[in-house]
PDB file of N, CA and C in Angstrom:
ATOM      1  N   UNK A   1     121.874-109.544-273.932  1.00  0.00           N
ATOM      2  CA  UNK A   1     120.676-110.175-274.457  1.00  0.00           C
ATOM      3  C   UNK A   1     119.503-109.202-274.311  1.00  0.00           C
ATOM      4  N   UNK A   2     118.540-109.035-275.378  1.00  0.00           N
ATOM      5  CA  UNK A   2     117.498-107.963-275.082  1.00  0.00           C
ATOM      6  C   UNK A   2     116.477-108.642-274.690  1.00  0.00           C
ATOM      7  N   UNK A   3     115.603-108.187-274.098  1.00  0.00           N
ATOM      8  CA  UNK A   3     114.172-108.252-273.647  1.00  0.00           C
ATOM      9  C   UNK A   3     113.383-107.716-274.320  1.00  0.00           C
ATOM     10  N   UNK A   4     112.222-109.014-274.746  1.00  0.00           N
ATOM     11  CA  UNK A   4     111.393-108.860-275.619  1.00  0.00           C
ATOM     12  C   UNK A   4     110.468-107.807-274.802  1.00  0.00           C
ATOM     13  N   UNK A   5     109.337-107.423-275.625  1.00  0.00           N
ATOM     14  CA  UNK A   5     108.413-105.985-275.173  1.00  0.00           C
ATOM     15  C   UNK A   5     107.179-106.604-274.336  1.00  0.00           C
ATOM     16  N   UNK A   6     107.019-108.196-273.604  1.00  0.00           N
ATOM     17  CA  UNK A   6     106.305-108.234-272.530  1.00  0.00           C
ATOM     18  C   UNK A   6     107.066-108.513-271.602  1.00  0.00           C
ATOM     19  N   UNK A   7     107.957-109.063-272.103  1.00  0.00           N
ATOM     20  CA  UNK A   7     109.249-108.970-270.684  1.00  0.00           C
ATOM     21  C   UNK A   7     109.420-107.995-269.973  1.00  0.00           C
ATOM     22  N   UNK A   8     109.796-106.821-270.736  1.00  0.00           N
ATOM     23  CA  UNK A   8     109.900-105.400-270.201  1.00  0.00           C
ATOM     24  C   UNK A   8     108.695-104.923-269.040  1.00  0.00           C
ATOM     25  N   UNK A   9     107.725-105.322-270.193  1.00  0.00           N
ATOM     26  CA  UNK A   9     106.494-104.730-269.431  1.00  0.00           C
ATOM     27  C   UNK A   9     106.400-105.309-267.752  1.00  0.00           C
ATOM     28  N   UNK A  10     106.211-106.829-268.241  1.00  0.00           N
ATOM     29  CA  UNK A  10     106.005-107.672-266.611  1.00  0.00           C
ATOM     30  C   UNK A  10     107.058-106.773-266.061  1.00  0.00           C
ATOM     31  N   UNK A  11     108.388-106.937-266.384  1.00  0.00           N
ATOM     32  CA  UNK A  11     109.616-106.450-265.118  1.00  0.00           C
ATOM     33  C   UNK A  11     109.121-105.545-264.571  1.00  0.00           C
ATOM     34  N   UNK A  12     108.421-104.258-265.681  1.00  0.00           N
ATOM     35  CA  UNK A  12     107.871-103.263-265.485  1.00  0.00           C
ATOM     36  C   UNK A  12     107.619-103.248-264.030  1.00  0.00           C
ATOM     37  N   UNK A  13     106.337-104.108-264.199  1.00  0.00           N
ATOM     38  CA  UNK A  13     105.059-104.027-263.173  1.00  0.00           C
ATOM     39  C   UNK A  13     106.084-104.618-262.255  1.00  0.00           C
ATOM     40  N   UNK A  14     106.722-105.866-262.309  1.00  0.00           N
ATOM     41  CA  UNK A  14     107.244-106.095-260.750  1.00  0.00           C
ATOM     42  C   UNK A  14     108.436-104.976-260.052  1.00  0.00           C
ATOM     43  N   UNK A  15     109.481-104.158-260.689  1.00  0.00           N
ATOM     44  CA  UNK A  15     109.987-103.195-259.994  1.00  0.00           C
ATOM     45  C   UNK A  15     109.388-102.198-259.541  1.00  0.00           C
ATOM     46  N   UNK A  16     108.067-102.063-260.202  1.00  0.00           N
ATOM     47  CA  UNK A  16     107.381-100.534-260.250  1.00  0.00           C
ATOM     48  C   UNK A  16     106.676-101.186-258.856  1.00  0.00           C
ATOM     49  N   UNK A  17     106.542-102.174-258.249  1.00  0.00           N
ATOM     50  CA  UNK A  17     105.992-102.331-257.096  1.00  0.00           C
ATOM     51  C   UNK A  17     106.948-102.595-256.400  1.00  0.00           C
ATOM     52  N   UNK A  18     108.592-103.094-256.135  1.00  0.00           N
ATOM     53  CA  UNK A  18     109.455-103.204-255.421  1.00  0.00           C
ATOM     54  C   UNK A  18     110.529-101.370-255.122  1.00  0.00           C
ATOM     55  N   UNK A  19     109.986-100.506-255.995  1.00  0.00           N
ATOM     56  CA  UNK A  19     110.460 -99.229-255.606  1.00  0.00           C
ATOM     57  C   UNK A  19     109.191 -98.466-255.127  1.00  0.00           C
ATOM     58  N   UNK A  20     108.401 -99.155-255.259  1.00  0.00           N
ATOM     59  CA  UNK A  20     107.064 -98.145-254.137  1.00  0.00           C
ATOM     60  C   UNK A  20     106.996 -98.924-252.713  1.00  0.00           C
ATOM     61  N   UNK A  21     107.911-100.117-252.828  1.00  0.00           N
ATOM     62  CA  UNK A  21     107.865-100.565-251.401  1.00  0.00           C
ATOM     63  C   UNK A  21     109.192-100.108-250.478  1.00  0.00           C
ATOM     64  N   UNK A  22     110.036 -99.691-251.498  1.00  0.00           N
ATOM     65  CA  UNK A  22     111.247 -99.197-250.967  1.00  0.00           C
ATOM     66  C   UNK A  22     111.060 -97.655-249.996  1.00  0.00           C
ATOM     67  N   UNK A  23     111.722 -97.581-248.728  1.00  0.00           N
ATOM     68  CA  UNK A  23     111.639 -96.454-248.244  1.00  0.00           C
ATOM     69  C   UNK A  23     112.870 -95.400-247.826  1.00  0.00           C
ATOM     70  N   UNK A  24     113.720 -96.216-248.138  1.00  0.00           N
ATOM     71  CA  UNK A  24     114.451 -95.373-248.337  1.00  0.00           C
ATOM     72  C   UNK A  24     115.116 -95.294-249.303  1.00  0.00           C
ATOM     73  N   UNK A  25     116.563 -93.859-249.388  1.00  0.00           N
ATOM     74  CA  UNK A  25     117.130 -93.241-250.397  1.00  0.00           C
ATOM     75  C   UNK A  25     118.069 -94.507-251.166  1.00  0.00           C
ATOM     76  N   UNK A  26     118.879 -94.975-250.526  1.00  0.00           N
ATOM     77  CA  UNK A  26     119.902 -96.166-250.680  1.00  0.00           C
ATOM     78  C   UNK A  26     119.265 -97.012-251.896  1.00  0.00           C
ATOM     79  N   UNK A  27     117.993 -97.678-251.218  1.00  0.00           N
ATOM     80  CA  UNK A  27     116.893 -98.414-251.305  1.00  0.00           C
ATOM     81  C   UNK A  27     116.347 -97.995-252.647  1.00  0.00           C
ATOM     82  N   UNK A  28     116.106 -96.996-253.220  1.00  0.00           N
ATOM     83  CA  UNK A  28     115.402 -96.251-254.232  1.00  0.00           C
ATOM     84  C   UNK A  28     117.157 -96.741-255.754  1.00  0.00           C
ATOM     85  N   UNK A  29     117.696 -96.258-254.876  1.00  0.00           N
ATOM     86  CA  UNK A  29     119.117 -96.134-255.648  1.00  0.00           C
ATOM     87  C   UNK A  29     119.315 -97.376-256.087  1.00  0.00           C
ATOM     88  N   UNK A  30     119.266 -98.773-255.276  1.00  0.00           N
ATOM     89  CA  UNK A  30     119.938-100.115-255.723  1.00  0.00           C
ATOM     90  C   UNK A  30     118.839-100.472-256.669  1.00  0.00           C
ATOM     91  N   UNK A  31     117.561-100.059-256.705  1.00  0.00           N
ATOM     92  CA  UNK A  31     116.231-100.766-257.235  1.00  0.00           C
ATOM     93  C   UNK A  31     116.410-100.035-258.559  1.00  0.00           C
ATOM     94  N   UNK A  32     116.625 -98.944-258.817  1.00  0.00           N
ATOM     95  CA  UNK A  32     116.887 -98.259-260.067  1.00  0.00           C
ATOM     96  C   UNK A  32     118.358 -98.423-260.962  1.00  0.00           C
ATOM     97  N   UNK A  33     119.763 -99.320-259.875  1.00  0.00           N
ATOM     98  CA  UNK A  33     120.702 -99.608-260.527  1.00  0.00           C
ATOM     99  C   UNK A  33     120.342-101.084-261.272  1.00  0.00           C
ATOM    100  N   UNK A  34     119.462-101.891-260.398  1.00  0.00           N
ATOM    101  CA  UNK A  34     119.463-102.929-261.472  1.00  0.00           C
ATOM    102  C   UNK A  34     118.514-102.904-262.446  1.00  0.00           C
ATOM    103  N   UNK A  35     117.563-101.989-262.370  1.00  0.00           N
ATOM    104  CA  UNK A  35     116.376-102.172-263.590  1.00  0.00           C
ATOM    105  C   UNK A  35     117.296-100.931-264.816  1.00  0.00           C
ATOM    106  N   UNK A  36     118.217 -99.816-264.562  1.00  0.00           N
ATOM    107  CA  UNK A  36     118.762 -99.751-265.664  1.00  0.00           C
ATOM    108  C   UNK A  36     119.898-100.712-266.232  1.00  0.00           C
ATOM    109  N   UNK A  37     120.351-101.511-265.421  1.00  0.00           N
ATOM    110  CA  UNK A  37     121.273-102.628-265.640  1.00  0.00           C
ATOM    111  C   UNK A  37     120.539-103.080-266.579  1.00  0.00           C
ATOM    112  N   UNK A  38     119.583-104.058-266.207  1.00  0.00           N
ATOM    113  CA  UNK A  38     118.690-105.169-267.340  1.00  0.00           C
ATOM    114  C   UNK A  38     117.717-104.386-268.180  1.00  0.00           C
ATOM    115  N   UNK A  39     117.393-103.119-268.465  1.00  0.00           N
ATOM    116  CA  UNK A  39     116.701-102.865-269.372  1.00  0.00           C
ATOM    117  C   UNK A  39     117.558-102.063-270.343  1.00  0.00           C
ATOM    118  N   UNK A  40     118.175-101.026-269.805  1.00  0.00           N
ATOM    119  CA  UNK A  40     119.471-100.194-270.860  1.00  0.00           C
ATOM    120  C   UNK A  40     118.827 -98.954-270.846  1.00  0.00           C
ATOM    121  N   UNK A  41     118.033 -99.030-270.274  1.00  0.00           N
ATOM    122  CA  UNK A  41     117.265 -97.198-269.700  1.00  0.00           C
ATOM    123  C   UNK A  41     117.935 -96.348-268.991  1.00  0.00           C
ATOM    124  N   UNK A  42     117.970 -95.170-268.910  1.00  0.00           N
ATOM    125  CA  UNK A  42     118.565 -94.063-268.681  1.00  0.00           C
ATOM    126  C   UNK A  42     118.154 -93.912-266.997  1.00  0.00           C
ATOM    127  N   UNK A  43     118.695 -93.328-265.940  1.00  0.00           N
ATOM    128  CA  UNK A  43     118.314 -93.192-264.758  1.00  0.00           C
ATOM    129  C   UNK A  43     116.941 -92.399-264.898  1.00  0.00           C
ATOM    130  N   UNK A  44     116.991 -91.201-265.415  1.00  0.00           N
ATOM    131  CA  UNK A  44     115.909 -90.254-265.561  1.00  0.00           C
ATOM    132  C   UNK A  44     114.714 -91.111-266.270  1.00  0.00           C
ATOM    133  N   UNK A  45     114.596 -91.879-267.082  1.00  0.00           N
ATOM    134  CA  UNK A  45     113.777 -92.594-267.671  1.00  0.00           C
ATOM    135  C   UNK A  45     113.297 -93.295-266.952  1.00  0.00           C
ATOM    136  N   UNK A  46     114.387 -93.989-265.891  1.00  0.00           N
ATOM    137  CA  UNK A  46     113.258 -95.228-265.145  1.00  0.00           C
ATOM    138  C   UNK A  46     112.949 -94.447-264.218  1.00  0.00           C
ATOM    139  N   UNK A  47     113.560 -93.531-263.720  1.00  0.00           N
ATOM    140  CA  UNK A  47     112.472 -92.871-262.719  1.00  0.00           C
ATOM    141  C   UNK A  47     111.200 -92.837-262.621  1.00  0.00           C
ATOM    142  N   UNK A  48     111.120 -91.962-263.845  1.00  0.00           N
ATOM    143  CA  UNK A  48     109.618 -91.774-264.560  1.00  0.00           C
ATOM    144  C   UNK A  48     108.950 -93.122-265.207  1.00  0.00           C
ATOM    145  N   UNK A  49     109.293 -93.680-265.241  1.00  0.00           N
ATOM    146  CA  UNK A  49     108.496 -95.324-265.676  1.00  0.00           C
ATOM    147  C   UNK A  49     108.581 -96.055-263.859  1.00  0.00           C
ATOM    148  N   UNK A  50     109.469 -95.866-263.142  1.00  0.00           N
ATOM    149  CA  UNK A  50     108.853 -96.590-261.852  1.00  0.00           C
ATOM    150  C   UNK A  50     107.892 -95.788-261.184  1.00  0.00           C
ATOM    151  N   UNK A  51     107.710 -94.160-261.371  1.00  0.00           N
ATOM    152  CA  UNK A  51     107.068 -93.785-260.266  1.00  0.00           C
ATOM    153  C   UNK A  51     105.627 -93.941-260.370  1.00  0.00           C
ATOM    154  N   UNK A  52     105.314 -93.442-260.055  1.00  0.00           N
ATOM    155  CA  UNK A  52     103.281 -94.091-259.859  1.00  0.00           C
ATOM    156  C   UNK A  52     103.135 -92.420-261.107  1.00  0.00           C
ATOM    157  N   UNK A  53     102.076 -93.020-261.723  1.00  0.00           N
ATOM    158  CA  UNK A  53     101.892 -92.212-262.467  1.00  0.00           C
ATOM    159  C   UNK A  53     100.509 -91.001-262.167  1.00  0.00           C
ATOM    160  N   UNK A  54     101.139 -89.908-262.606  1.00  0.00           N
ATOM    161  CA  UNK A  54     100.567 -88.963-262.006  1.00  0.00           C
ATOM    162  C   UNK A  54      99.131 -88.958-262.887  1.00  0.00           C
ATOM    163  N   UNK A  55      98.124 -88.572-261.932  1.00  0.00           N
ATOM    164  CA  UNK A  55      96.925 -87.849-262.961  1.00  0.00           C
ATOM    165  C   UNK A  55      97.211 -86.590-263.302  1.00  0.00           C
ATOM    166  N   UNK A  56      96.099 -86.271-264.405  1.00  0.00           N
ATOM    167  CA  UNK A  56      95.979 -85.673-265.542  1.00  0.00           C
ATOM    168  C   UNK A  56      95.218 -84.659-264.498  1.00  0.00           C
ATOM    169  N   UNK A  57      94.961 -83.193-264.155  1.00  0.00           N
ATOM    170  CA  UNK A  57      94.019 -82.275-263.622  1.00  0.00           C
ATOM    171  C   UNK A  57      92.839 -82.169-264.594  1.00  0.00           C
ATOM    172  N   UNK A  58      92.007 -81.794-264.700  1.00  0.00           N
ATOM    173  CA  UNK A  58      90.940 -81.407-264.852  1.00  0.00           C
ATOM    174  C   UNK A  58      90.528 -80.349-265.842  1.00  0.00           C
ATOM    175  N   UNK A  59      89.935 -80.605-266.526  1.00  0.00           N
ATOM    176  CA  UNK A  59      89.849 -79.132-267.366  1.00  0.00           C
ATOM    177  C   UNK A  59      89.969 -77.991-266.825  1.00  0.00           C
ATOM    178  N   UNK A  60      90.553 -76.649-267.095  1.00  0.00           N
ATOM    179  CA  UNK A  60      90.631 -75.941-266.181  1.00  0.00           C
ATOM    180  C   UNK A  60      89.728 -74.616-266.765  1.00  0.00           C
ATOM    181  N   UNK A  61      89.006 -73.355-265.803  1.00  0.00           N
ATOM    182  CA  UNK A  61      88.424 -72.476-267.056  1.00  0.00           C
ATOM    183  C   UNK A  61      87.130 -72.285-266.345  1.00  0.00           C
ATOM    184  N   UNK A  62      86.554 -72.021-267.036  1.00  0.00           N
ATOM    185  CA  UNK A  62      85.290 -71.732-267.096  1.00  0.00           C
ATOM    186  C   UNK A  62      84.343 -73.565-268.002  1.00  0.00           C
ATOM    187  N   UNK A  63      83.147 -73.833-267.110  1.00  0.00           N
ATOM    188  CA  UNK A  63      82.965 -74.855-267.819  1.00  0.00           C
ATOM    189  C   UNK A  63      82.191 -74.544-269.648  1.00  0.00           C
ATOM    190  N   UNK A  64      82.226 -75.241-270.264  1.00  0.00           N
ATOM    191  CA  UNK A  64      81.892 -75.095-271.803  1.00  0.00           C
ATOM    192  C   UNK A  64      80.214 -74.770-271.262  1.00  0.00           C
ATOM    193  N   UNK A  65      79.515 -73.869-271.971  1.00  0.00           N
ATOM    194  CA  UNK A  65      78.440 -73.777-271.993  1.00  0.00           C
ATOM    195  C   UNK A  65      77.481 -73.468-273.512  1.00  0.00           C
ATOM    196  N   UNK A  66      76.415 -73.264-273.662  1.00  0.00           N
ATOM    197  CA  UNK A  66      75.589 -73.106-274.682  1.00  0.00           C
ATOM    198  C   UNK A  66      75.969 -74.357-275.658  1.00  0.00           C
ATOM    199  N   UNK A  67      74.933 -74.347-276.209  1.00  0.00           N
ATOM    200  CA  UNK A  67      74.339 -75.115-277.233  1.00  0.00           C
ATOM    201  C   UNK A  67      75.069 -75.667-278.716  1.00  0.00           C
ATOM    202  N   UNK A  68      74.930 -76.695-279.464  1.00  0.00           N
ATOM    203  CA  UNK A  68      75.065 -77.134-280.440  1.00  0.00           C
ATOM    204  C   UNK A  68      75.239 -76.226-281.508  1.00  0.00           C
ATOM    205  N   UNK A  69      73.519 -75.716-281.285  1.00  0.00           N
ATOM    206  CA  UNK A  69      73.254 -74.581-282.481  1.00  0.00           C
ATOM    207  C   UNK A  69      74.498 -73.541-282.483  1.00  0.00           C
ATOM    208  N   UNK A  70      74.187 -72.725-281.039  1.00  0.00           N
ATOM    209  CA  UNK A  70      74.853 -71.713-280.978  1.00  0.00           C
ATOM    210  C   UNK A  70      76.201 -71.881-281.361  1.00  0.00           C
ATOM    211  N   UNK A  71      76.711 -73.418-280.988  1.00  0.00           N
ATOM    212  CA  UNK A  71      78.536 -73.632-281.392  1.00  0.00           C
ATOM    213  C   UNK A  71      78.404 -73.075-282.814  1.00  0.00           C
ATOM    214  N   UNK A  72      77.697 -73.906-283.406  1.00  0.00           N
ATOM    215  CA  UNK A  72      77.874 -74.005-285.049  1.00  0.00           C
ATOM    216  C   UNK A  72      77.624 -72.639-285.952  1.00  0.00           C
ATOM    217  N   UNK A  73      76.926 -71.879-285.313  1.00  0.00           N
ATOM    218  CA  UNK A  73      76.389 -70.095-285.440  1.00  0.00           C
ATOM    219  C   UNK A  73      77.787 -69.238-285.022  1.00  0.00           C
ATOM    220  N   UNK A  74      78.368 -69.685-283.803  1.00  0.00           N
ATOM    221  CA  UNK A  74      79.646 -69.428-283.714  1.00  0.00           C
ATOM    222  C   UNK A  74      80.897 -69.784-284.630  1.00  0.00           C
ATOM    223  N   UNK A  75      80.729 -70.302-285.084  1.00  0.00           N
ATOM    224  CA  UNK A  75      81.771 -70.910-286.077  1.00  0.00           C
ATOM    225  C   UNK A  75      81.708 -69.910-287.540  1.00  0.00           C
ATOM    226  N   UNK A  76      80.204 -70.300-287.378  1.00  0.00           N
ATOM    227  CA  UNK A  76      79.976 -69.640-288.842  1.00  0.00           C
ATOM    228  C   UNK A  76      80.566 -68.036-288.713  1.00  0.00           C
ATOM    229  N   UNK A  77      79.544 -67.446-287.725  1.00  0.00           N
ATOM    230  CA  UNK A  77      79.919 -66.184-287.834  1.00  0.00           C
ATOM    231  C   UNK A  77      81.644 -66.058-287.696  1.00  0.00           C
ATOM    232  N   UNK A  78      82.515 -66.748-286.820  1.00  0.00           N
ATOM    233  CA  UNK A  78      83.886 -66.517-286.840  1.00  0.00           C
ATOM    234  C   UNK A  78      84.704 -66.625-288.597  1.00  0.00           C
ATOM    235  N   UNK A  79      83.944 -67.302-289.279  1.00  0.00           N
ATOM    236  CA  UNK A  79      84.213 -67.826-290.349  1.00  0.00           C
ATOM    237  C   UNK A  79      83.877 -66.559-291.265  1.00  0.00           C
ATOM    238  N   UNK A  80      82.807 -66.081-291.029  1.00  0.00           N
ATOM    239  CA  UNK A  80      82.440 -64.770-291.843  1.00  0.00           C
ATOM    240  C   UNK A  80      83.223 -63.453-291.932  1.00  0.00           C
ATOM    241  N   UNK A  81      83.897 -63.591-290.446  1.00  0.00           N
ATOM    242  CA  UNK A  81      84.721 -62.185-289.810  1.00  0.00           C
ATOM    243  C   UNK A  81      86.308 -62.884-290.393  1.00  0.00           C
ATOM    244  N   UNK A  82      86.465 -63.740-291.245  1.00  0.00           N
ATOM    245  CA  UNK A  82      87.258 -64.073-292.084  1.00  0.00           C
ATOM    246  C   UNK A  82      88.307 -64.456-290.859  1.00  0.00           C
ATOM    247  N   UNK A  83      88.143 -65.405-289.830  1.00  0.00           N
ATOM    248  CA  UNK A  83      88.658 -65.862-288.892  1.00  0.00           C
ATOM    249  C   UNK A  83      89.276 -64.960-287.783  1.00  0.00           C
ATOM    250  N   UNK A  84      88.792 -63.902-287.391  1.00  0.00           N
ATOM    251  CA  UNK A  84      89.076 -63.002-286.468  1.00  0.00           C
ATOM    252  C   UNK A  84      89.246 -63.101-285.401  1.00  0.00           C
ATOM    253  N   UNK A  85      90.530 -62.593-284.112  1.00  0.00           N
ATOM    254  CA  UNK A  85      91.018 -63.031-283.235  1.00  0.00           C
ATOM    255  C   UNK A  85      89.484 -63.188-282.015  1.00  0.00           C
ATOM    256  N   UNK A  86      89.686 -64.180-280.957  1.00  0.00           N
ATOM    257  CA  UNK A  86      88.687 -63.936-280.262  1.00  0.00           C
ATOM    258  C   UNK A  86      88.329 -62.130-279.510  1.00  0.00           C
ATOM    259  N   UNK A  87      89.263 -61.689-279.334  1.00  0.00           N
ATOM    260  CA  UNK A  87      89.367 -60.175-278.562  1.00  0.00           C
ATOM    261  C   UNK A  87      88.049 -59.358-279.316  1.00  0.00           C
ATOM    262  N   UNK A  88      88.766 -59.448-281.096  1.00  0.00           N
ATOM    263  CA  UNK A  88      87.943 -58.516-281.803  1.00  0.00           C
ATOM    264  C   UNK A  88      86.768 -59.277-282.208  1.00  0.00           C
ATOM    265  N   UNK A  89      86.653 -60.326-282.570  1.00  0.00           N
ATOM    266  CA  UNK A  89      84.741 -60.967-282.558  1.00  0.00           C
ATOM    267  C   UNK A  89      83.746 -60.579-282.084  1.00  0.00           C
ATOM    268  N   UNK A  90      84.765 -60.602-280.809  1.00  0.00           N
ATOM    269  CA  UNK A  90      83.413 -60.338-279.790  1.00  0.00           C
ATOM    270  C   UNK A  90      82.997 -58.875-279.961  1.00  0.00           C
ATOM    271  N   UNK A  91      84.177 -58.400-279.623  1.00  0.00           N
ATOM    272  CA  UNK A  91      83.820 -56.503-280.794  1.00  0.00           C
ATOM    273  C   UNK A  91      82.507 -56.553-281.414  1.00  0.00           C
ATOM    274  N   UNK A  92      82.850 -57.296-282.649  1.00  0.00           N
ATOM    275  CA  UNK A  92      82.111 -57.234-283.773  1.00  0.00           C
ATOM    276  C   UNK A  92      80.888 -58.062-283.742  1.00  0.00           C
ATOM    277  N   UNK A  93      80.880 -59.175-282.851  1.00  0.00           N
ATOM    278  CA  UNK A  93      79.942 -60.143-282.753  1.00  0.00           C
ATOM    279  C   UNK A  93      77.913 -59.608-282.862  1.00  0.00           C
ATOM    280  N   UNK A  94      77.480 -58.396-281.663  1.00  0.00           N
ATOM    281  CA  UNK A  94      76.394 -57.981-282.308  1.00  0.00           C
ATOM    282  C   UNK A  94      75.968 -57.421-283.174  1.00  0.00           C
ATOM    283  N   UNK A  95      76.913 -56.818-284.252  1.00  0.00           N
ATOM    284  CA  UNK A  95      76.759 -56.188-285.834  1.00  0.00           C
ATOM    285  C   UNK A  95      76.808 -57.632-286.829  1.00  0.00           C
ATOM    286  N   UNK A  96      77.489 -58.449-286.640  1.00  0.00           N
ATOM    287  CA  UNK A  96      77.580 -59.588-287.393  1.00  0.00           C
ATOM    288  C   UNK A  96      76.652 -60.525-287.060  1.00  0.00           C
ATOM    289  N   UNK A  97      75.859 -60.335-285.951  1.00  0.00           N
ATOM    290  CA  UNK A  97      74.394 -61.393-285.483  1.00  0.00           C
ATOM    291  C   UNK A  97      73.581 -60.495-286.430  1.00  0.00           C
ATOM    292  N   UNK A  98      73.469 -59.503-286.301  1.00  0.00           N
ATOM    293  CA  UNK A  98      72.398 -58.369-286.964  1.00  0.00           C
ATOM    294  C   UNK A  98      72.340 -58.881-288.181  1.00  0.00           C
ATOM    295  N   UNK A  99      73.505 -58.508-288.751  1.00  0.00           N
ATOM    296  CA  UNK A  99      73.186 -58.902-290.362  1.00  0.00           C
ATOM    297  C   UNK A  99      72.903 -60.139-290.740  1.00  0.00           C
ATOM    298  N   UNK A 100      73.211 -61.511-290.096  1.00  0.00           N
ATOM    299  CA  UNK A 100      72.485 -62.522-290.255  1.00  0.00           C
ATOM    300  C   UNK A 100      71.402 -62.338-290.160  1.00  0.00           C
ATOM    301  N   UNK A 101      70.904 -62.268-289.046  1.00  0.00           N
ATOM    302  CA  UNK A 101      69.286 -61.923-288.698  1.00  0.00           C
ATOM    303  C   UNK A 101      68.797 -61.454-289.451  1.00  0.00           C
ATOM    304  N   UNK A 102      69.616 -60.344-290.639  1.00  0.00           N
ATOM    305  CA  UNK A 102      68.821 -59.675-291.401  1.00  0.00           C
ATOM    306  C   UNK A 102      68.034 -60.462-292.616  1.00  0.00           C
ATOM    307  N   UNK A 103      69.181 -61.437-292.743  1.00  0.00           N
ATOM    308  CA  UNK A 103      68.940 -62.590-293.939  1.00  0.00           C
ATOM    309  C   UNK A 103      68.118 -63.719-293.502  1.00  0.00           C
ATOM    310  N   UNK A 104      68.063 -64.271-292.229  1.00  0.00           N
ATOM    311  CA  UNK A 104      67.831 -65.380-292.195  1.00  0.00           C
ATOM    312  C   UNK A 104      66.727 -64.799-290.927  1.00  0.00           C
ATOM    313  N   UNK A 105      66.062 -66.430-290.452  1.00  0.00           N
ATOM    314  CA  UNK A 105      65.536 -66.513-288.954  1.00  0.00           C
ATOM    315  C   UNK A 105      66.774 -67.105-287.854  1.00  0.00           C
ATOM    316  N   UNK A 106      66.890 -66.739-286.947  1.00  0.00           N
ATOM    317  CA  UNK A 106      67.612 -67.194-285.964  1.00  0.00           C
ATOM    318  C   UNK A 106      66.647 -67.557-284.969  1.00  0.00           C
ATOM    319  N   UNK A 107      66.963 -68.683-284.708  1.00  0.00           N
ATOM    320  CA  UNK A 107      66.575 -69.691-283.165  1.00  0.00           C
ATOM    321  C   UNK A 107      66.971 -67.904-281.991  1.00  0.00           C
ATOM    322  N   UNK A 108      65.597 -68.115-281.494  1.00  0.00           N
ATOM    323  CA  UNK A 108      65.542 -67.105-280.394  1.00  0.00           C
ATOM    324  C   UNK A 108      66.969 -67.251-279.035  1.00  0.00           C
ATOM    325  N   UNK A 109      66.589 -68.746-278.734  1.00  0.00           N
ATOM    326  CA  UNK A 109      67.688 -69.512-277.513  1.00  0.00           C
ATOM    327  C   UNK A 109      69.361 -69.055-278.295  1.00  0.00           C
ATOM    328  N   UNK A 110      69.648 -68.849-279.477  1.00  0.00           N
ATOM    329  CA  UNK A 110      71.049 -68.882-280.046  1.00  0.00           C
ATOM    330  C   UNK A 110      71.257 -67.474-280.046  1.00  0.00           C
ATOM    331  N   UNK A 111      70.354 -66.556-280.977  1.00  0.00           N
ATOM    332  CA  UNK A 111      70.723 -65.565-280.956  1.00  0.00           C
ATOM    333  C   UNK A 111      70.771 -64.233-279.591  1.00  0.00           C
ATOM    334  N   UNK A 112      70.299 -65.053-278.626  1.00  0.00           N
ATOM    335  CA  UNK A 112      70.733 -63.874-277.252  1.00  0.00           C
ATOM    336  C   UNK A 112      71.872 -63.658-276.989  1.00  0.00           C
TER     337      UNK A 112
END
């Protein structure tokens, strides 16, 4: 007989708290033979659906900095250098501010 998709879920929640109360190995083993019994899930599957779910880390890097403008000046100019790898942009990046500048005004705060 199958189990409809809140059935699952509730069981969910009640094994996923009867194998975090479990402490031992045995214990881990009988709690995961009957929830693949009644659901038809794979051992490796309910593992990962009983265990507590991990967080996500953090962006990792350097944090994002500068401005709106400057994103969108960035874009453009990447767009101009006919999509050029980041390595060589930056190469090219104060000859390709120049010649904008040459055409246009640039916001003082963007173009440094």
């Amino acid at each position: 007989m199958e189990m409809s998709k809140d059935e699952k879920a509730s069981y969910l929640g009640i094994m996923r708290r009867r194998y975090a109360a479990v402490r031992t190995k045995r214990g881990w083993g009988n709690v995961l033979d009957e929830f693949c019994g009644m659901t038809g899930l794979s051992r490796k599957h309910a593992i990962k659906a009983l265990s507590p779910k991990r967080r996500v880390p953090g962006r990792r890097g350097c944090p994002p900095g500068g401005t709106r403008d400057g994103t969108a000046l960035l874009v453009r100019l990447w767009k101009l250098s006919d999509m050029m790898c980041g390595k060589l942009l930056r190469a090219i990046l104060p000859e390709l501010l120049a010649s904008v500048a040459r055409r246009e005004a640039l916001p003082e705060t963007v173009s440094r």
